[in-house]
C-alpha atoms as a PDB file:
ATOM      1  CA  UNK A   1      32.611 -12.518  43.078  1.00  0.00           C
ATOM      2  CA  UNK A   2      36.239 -13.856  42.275  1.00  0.00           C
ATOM      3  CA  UNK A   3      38.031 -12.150  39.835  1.00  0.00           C
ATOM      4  CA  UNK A   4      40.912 -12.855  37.611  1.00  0.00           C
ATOM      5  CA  UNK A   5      43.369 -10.516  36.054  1.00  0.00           C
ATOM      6  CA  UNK A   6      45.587 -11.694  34.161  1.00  0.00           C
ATOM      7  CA  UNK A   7      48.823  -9.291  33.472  1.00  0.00           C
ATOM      8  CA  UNK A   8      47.739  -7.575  36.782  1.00  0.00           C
ATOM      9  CA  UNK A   9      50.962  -5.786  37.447  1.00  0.00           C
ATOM     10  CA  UNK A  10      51.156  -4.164  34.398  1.00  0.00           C
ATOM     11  CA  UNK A  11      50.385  -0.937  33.412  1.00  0.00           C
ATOM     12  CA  UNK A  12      46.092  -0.605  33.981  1.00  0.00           C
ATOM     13  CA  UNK A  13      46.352  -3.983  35.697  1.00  0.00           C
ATOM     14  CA  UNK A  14      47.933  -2.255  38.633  1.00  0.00           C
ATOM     15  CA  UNK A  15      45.704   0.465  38.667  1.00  0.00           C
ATOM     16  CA  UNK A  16      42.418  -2.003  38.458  1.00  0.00           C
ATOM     17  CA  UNK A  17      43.338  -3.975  41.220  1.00  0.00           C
ATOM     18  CA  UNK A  18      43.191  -2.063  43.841  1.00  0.00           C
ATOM     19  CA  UNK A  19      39.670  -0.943  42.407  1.00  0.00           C
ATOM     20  CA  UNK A  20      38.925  -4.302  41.825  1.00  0.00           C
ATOM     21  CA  UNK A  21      39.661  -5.265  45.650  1.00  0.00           C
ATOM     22  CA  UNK A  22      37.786  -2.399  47.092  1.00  0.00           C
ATOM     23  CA  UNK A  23      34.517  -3.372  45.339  1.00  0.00           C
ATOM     24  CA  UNK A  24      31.890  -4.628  48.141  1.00  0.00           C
ATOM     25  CA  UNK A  25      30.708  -6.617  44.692  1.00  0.00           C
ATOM     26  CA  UNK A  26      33.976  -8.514  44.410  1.00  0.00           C
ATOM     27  CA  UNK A  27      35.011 -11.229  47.258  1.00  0.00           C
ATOM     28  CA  UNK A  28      38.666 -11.622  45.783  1.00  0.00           C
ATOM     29  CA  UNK A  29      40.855 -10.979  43.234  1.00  0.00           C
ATOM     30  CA  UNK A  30      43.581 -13.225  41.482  1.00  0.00           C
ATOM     31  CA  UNK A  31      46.470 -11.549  39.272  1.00  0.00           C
ATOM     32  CA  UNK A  32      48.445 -13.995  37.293  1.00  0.00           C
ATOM     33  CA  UNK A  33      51.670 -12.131  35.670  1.00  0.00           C
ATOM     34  CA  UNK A  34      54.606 -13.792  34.313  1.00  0.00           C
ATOM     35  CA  UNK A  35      56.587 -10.504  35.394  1.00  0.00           C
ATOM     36  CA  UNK A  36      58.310 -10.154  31.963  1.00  0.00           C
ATOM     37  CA  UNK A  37      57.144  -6.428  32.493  1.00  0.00           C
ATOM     38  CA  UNK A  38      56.489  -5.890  35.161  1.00  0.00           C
ATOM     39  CA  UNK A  39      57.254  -6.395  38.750  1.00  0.00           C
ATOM     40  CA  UNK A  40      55.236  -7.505  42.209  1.00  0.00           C
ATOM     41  CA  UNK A  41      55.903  -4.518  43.401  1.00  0.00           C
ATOM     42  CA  UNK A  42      53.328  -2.671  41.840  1.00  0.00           C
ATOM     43  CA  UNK A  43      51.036  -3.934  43.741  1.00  0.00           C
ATOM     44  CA  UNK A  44      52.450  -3.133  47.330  1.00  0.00           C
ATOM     45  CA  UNK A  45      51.027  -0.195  47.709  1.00  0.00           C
ATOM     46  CA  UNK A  46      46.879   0.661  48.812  1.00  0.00           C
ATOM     47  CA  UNK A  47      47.889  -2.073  52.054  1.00  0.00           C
ATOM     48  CA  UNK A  48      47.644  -5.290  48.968  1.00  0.00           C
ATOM     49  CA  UNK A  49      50.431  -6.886  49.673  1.00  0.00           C
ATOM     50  CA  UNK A  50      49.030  -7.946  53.044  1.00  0.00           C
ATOM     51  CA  UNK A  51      45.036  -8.536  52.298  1.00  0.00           C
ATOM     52  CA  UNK A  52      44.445 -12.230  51.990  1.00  0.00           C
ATOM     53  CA  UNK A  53      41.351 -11.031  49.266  1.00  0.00           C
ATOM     54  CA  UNK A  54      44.269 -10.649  46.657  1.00  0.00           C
ATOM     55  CA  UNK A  55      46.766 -12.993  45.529  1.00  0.00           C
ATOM     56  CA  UNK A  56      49.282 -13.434  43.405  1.00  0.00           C
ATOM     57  CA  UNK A  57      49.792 -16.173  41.043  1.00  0.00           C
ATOM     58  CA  UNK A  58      53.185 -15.804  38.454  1.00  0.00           C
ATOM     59  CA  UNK A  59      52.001 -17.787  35.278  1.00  0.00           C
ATOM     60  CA  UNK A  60      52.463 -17.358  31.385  1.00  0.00           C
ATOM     61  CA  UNK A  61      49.137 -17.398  29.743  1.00  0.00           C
ATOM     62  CA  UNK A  62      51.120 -19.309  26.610  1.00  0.00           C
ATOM     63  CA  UNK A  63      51.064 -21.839  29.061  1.00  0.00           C
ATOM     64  CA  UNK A  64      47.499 -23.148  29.153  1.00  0.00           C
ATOM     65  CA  UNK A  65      48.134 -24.933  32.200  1.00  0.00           C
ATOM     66  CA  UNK A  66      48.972 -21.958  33.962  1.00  0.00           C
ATOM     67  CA  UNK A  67      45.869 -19.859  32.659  1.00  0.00           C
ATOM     68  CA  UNK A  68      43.898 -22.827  33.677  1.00  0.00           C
ATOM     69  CA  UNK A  69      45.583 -23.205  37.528  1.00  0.00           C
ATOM     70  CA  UNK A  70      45.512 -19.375  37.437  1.00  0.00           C
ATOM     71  CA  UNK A  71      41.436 -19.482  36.781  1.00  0.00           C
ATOM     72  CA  UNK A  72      39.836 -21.982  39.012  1.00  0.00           C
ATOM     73  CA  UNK A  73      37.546 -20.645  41.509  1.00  0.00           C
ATOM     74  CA  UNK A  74      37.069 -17.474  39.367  1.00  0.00           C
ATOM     75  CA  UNK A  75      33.661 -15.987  38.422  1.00  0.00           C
ATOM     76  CA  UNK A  76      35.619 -13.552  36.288  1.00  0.00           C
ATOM     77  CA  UNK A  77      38.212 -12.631  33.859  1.00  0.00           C
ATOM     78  CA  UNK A  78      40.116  -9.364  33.259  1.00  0.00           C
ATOM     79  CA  UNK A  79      41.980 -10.215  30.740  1.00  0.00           C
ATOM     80  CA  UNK A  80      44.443  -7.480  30.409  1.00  0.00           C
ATOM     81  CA  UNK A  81      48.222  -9.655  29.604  1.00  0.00           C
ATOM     82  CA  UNK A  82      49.453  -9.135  26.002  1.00  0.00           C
ATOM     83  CA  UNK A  83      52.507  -7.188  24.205  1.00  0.00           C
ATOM     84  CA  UNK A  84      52.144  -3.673  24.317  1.00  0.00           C
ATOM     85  CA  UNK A  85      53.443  -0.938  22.478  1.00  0.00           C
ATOM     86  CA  UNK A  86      52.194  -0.927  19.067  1.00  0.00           C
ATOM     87  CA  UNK A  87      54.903   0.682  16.928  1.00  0.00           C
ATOM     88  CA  UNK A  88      57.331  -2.000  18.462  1.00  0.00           C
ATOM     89  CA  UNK A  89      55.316  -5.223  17.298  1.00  0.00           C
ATOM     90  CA  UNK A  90      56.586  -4.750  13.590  1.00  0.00           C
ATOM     91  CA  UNK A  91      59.623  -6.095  14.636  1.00  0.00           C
ATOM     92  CA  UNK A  92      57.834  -8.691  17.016  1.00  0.00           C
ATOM     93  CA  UNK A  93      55.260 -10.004  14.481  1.00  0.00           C
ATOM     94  CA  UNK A  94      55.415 -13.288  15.317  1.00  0.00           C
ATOM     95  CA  UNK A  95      56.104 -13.472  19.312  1.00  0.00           C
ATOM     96  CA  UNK A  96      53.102 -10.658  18.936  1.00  0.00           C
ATOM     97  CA  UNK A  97      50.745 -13.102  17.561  1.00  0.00           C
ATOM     98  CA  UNK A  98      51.869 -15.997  19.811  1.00  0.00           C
ATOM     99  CA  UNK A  99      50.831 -13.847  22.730  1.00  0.00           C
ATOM    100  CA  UNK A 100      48.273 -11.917  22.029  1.00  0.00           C
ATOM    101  CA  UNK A 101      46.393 -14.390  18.983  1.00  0.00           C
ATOM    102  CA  UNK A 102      47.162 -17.774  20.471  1.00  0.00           C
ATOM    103  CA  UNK A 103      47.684 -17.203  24.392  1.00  0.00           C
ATOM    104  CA  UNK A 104      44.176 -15.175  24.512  1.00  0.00           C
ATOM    105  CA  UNK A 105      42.983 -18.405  22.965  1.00  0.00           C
ATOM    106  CA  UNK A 106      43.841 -20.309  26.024  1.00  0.00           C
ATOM    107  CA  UNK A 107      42.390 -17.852  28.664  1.00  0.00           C
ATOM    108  CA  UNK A 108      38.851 -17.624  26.496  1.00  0.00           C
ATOM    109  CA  UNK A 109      39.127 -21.664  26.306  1.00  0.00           C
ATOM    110  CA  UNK A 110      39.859 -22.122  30.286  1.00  0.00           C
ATOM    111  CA  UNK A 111      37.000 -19.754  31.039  1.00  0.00           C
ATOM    112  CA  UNK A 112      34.632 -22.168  29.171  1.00  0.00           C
ATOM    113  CA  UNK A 113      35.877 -24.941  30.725  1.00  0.00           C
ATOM    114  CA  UNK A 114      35.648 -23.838  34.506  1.00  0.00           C
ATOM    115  CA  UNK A 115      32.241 -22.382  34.024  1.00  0.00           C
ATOM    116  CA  UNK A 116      33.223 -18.626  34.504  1.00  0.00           C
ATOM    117  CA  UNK A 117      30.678 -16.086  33.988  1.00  0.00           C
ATOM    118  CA  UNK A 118      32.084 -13.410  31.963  1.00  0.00           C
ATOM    119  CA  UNK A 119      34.992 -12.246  30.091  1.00  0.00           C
ATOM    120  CA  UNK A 120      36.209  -8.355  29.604  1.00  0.00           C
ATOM    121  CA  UNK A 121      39.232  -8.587  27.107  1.00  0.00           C
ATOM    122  CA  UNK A 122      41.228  -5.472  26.395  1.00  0.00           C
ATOM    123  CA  UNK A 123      41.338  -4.745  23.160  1.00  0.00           C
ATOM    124  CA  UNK A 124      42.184  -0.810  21.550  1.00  0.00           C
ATOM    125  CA  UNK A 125      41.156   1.778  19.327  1.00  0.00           C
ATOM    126  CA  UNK A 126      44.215   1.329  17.825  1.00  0.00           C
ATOM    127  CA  UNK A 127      42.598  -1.348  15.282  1.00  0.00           C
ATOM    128  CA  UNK A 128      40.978   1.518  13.306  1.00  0.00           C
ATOM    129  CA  UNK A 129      44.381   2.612  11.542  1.00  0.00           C
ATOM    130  CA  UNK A 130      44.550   5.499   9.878  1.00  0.00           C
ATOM    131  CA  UNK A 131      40.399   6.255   9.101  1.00  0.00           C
ATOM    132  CA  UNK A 132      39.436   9.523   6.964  1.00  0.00           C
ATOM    133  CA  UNK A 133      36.150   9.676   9.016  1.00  0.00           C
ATOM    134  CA  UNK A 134      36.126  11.525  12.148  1.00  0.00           C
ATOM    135  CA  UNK A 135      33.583  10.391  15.022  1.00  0.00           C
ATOM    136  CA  UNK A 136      34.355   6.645  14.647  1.00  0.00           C
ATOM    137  CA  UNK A 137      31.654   4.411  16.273  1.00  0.00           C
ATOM    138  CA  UNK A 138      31.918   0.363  16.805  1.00  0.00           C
ATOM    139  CA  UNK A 139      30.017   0.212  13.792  1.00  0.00           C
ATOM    140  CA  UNK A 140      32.951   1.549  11.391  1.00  0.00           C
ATOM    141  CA  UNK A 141      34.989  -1.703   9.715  1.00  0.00           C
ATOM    142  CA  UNK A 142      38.564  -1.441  11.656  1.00  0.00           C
ATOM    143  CA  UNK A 143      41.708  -1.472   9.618  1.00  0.00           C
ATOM    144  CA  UNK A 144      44.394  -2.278  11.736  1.00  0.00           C
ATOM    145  CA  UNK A 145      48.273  -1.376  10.511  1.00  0.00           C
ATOM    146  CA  UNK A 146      50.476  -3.217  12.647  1.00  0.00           C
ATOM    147  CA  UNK A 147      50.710  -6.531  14.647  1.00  0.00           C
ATOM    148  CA  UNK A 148      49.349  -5.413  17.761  1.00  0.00           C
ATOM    149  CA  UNK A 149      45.984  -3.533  16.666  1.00  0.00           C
ATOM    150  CA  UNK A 150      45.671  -7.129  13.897  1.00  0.00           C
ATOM    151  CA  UNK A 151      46.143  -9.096  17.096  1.00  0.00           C
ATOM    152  CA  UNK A 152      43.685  -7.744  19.191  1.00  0.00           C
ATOM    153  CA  UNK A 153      41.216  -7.389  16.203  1.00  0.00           C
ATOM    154  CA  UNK A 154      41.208 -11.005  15.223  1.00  0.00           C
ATOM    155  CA  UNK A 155      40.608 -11.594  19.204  1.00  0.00           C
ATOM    156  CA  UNK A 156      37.943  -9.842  19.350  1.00  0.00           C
ATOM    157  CA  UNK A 157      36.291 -12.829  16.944  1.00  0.00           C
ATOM    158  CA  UNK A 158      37.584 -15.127  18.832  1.00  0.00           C
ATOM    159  CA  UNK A 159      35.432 -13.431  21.995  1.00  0.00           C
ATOM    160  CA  UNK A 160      32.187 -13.762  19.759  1.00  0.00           C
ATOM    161  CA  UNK A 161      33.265 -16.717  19.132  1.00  0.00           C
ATOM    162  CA  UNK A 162      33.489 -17.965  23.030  1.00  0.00           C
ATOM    163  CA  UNK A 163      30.733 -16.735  23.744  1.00  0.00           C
ATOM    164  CA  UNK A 164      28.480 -18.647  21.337  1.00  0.00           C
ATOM    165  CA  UNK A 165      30.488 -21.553  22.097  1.00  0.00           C
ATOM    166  CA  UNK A 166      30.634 -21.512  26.025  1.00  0.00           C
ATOM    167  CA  UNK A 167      27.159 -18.926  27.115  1.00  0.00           C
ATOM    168  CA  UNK A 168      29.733 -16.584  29.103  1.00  0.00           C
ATOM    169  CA  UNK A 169      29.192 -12.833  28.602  1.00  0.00           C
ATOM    170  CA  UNK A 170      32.172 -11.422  26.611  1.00  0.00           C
ATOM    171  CA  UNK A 171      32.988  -7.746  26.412  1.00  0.00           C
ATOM    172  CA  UNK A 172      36.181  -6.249  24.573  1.00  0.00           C
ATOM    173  CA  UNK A 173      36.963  -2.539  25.260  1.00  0.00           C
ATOM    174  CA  UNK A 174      38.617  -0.409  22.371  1.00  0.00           C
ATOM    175  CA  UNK A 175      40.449   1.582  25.077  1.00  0.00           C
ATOM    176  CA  UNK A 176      41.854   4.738  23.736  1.00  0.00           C
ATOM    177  CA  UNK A 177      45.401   6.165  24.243  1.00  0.00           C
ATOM    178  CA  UNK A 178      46.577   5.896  27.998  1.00  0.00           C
ATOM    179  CA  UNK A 179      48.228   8.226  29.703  1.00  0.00           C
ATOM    180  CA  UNK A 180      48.787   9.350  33.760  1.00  0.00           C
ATOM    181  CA  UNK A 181      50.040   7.439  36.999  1.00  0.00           C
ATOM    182  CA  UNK A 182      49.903   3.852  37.851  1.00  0.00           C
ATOM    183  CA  UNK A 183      51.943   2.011  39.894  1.00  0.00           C
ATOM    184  CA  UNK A 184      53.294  -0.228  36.752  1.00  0.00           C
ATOM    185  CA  UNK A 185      54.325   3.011  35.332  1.00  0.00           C
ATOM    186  CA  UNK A 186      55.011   3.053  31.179  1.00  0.00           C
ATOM    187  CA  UNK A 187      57.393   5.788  29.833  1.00  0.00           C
ATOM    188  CA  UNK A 188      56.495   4.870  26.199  1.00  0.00           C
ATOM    189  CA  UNK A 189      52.691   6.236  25.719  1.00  0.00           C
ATOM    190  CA  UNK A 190      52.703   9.864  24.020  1.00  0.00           C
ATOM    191  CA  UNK A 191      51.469  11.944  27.058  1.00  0.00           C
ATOM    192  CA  UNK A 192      53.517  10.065  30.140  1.00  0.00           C
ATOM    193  CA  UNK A 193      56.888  10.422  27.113  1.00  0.00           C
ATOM    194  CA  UNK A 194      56.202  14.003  26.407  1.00  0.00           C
ATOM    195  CA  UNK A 195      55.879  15.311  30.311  1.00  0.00           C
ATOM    196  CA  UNK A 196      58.923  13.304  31.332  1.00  0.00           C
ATOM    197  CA  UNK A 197      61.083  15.154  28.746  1.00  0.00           C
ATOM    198  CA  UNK A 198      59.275  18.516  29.528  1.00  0.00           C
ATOM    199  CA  UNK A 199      60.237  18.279  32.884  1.00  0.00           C
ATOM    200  CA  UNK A 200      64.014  17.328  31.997  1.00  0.00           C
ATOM    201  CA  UNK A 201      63.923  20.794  29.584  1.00  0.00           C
ATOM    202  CA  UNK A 202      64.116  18.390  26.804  1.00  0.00           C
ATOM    203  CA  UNK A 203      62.261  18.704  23.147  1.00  0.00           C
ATOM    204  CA  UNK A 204      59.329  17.122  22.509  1.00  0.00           C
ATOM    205  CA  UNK A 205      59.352  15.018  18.898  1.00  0.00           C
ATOM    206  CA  UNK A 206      56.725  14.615  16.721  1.00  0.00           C
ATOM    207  CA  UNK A 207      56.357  12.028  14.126  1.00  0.00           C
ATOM    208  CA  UNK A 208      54.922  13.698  10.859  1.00  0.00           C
ATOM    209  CA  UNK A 209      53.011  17.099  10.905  1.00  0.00           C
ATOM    210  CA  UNK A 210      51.286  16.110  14.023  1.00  0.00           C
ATOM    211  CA  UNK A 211      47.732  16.164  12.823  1.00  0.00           C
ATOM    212  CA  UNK A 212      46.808  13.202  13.537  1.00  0.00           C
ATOM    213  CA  UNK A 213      44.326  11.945  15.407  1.00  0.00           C
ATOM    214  CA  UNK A 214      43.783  10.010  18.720  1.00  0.00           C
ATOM    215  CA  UNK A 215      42.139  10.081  21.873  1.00  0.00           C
ATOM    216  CA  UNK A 216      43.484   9.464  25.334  1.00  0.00           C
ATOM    217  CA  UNK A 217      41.674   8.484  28.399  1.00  0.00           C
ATOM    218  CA  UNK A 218      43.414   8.759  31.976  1.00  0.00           C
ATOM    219  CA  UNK A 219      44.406   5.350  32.835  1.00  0.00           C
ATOM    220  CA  UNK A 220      42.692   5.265  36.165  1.00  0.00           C
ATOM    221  CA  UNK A 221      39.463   5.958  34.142  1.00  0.00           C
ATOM    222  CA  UNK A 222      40.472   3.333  32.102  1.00  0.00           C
ATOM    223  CA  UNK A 223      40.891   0.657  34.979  1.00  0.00           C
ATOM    224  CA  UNK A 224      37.297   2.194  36.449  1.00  0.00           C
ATOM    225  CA  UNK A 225      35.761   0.894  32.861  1.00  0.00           C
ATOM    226  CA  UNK A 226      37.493  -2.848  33.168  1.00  0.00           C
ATOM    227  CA  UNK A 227      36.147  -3.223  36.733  1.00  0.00           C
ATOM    228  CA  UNK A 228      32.420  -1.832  36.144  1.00  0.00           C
ATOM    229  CA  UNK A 229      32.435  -4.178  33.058  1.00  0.00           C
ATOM    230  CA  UNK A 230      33.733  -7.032  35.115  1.00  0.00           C
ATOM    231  CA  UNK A 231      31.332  -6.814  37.632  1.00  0.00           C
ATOM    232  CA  UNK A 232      28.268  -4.938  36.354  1.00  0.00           C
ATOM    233  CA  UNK A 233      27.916  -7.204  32.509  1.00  0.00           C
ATOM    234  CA  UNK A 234      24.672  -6.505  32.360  1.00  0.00           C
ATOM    235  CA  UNK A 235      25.115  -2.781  32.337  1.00  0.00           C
ATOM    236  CA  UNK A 236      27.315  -3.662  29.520  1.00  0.00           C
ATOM    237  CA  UNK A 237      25.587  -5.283  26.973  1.00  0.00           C
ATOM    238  CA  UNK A 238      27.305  -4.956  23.820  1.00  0.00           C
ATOM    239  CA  UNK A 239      30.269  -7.152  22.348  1.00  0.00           C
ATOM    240  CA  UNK A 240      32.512  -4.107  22.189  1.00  0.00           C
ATOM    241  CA  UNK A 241      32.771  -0.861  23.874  1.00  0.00           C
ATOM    242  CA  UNK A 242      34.924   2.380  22.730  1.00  0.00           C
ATOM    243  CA  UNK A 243      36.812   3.825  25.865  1.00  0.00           C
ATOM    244  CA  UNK A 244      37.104   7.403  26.376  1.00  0.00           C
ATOM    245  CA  UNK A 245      35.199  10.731  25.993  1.00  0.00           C
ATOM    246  CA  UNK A 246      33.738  12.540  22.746  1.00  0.00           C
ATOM    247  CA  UNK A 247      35.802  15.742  24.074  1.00  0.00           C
ATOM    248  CA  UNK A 248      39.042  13.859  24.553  1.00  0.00           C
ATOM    249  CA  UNK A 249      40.222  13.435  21.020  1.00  0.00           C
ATOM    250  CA  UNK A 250      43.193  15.332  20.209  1.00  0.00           C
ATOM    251  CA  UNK A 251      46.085  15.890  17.796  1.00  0.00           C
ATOM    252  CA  UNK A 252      49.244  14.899  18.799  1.00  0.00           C
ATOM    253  CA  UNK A 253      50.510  18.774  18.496  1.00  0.00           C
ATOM    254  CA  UNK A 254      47.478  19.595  20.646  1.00  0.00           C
ATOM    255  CA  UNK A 255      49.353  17.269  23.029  1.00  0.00           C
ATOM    256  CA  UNK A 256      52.448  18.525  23.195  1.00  0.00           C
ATOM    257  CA  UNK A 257      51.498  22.652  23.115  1.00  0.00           C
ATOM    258  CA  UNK A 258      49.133  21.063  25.877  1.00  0.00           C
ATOM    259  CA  UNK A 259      52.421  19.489  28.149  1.00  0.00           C
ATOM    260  CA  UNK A 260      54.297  22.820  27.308  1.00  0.00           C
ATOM    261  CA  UNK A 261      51.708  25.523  28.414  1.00  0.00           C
ATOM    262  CA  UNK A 262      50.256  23.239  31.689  1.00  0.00           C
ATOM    263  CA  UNK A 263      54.101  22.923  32.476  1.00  0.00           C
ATOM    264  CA  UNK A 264      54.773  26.350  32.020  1.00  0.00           C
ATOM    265  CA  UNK A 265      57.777  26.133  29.873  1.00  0.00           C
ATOM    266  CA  UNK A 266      59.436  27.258  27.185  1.00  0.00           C
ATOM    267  CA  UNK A 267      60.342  24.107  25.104  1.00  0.00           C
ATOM    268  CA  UNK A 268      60.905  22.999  21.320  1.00  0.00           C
ATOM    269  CA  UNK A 269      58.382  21.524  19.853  1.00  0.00           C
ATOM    270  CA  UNK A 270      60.159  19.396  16.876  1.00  0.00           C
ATOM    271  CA  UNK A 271      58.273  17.930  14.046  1.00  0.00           C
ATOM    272  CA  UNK A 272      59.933  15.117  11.500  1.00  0.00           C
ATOM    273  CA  UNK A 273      57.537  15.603   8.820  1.00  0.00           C
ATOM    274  CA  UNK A 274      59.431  12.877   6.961  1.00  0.00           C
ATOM    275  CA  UNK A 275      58.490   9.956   9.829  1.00  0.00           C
ATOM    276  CA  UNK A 276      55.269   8.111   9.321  1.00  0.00           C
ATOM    277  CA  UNK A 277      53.061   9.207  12.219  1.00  0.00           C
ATOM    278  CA  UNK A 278      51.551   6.326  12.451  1.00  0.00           C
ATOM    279  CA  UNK A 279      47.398   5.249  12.780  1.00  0.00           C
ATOM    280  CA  UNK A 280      44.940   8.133  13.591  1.00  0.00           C
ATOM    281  CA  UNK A 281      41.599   7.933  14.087  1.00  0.00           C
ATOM    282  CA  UNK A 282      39.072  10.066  16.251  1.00  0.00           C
ATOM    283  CA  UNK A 283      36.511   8.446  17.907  1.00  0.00           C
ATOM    284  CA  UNK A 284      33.253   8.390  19.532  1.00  0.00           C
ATOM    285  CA  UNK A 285      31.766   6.930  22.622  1.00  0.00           C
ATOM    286  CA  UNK A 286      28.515   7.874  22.741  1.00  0.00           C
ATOM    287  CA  UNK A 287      28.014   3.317  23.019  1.00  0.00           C
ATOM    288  CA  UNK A 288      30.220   3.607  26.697  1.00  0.00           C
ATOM    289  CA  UNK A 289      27.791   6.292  27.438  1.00  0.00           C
ATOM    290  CA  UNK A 290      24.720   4.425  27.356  1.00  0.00           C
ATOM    291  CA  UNK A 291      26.708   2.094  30.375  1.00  0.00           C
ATOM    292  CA  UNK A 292      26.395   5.320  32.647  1.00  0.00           C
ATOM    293  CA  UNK A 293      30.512   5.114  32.603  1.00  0.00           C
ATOM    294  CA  UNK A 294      31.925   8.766  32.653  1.00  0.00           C
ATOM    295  CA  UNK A 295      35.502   9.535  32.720  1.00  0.00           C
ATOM    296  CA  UNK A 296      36.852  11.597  35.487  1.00  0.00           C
ATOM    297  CA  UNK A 297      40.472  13.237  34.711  1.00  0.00           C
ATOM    298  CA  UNK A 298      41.065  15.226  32.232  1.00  0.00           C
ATOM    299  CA  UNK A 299      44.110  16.282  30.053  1.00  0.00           C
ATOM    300  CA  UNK A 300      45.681  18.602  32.027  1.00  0.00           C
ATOM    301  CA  UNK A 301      45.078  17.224  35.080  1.00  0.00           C
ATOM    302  CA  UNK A 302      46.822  13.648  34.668  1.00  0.00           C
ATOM    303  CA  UNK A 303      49.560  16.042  32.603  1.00  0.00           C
ATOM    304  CA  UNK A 304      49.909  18.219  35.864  1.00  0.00           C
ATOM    305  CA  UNK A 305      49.710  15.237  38.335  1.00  0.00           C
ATOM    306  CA  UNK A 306      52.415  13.737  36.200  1.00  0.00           C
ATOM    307  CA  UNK A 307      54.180  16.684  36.236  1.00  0.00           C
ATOM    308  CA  UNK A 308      54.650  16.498  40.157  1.00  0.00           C
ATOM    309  CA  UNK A 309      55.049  12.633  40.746  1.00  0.00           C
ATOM    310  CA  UNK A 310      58.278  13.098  38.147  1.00  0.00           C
ATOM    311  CA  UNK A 311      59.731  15.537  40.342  1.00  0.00           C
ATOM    312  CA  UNK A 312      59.190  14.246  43.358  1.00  0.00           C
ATOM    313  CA  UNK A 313      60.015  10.395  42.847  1.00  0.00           C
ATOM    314  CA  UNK A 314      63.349   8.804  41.616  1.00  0.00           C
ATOM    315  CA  UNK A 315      62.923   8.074  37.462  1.00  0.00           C
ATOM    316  CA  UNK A 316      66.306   7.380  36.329  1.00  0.00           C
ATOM    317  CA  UNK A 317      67.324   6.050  33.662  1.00  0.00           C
ATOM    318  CA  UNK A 318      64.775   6.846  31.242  1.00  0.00           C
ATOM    319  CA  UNK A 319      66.300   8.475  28.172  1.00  0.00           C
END
């Protein structure tokens, strides 16, 4: 098998990799990146910048011609690339929708063209906004409140859609809440933010009363879900999949009295009760169990092993 992931040295993409190219299932693996956000570097490490099974390809899947280059020979398609960070789209509505609406449109497209097999787009839990429900399955209506969880909603159509149109299997995972090491590190998700200030004896911030909901899955767990998908579809049947674990929903106080007691210290926890928190939604996965997918890190482990790769590695510069 030859897969393709496209925004490879991103966040999860650099984490999936080397999973990806340590699979006896999987023959090689392609990573197109246009390296907006990321840097080659993240995939040095694991001995990848010297196996001939994975190459590098820098692309822009706006381009189509790129996504299509990118995607010959492939069996496969991770397709991971899109604007992150969903707070920030509001101000990015349109470049948002350009990458995440209309690129995704070309990688779906190319994969029907050059006969690929099957298609695992990353979508998020984020599209349920702000639900009343607790114990959200794939069966509850999303209702997505900003750019990002609209964009990745309205792609998930556009996966049906493919699918019907081209015969490939098509699988979107609603990934929850990230947090933990990766090589393409991001400073910006809740858990990864909060330890980074703990450790600099700064106060952790919370937006609103900190009550609401989300769950988080390690992101190694989360890369483990995007390759078994990618090369087992069969074990993974459905059009979308929730990504995480029943017992990892949390509030976002949980979170941060969580960073403070594994960390040991005595910081402020702040609250601005007057800043919209933003979505919340708590979720089930009993669908992901059915796969035989099980997450493997929990909480306070990813916020310990955090913890010590902050102290021991050079972070500058992050406020």
């Amino acid at each position: 098998m030859h897969v393709l992931v496209t925004g490879g040295c991103g966040y999860i993409g650099s984490a999936l990799v080397p999973i990806l190219r340590d699979d006896d299932r999987v023959d090689a693996v392609t990573v197109l990146d246009d390296l907006s956000m990321s840097s080659p570097r993240n995939l040095m490490g694991s001995g990848l910048a010297d196996d001939p099974s994975v190459r590098f390809r820098r692309g822009d899947i706006t381009e189509y011609g790129d996504v299509e280059s990118a995607m010959r020979g492939c069996d496969t398609v991770v397709h991971l690339a899109a604007i992150t960070g969903a707070d920030s789209t509001h101000d990015r509505r349109e470049e948002t929708f350009r990458v995440n609406y209309d690129a995704t449109q070309n990688v779906f497209r190319a994969a029907g063209k050059l006969g690929v097999s099957n298609v695992v787009f990353a979508s998020s839990c984020n599209i349920y906004g702000r639900a009343a429900a607790e114990d959200i399955d794939e069966t509850v209506e999303p209702d997505p409140l900003n750019p990002y969880a609209e964009t990745k909603y309205e792609a998930e159509s556009l996966l049906a859609d493919a699918t019907e149109d081209y015969g490939y299997d098509g699988t979107a995972l609603r990934m929850s809440t990230n947090y933990g090491y990766s090589p393409g590190m991001r400073f910006n998700l809740v858990v990864n933010h909060f330890v980074f200030r703990a450790i600099t004896d700064r106060p952790l911030t919370v937006y609103g009363d900190g009550s609401n909901w989300r769950p988080f899955v390690h992101v190694r767990d989360a890369a483990r879900a995007y390759a078994e998908a990618a090369v087992a579809p069969d074990d993974w049947p459905a059009l979308v999949y929730n990504v995480g674990d029943n017992d990892a929903n949390y509030r976002i106080e949980e979170i941060a009295e969580a960073v403070r007691d594994e960390l040991g210290r005595d910081l402020d926890i702040t609250y601005l009760e007057d800043e919209h928190p933003g979505p919340s939604y708590h979720v089930n996965f009993d669908r992901v169990a059915e796969t035989g997918f099980e997450t493997r890190h929990t909480l306070r482990e990813g916020i310990a092993d955090l913890a010590e790769r902050f102290r021991t590695a050079d972070v500058g510069g992050y406020p």
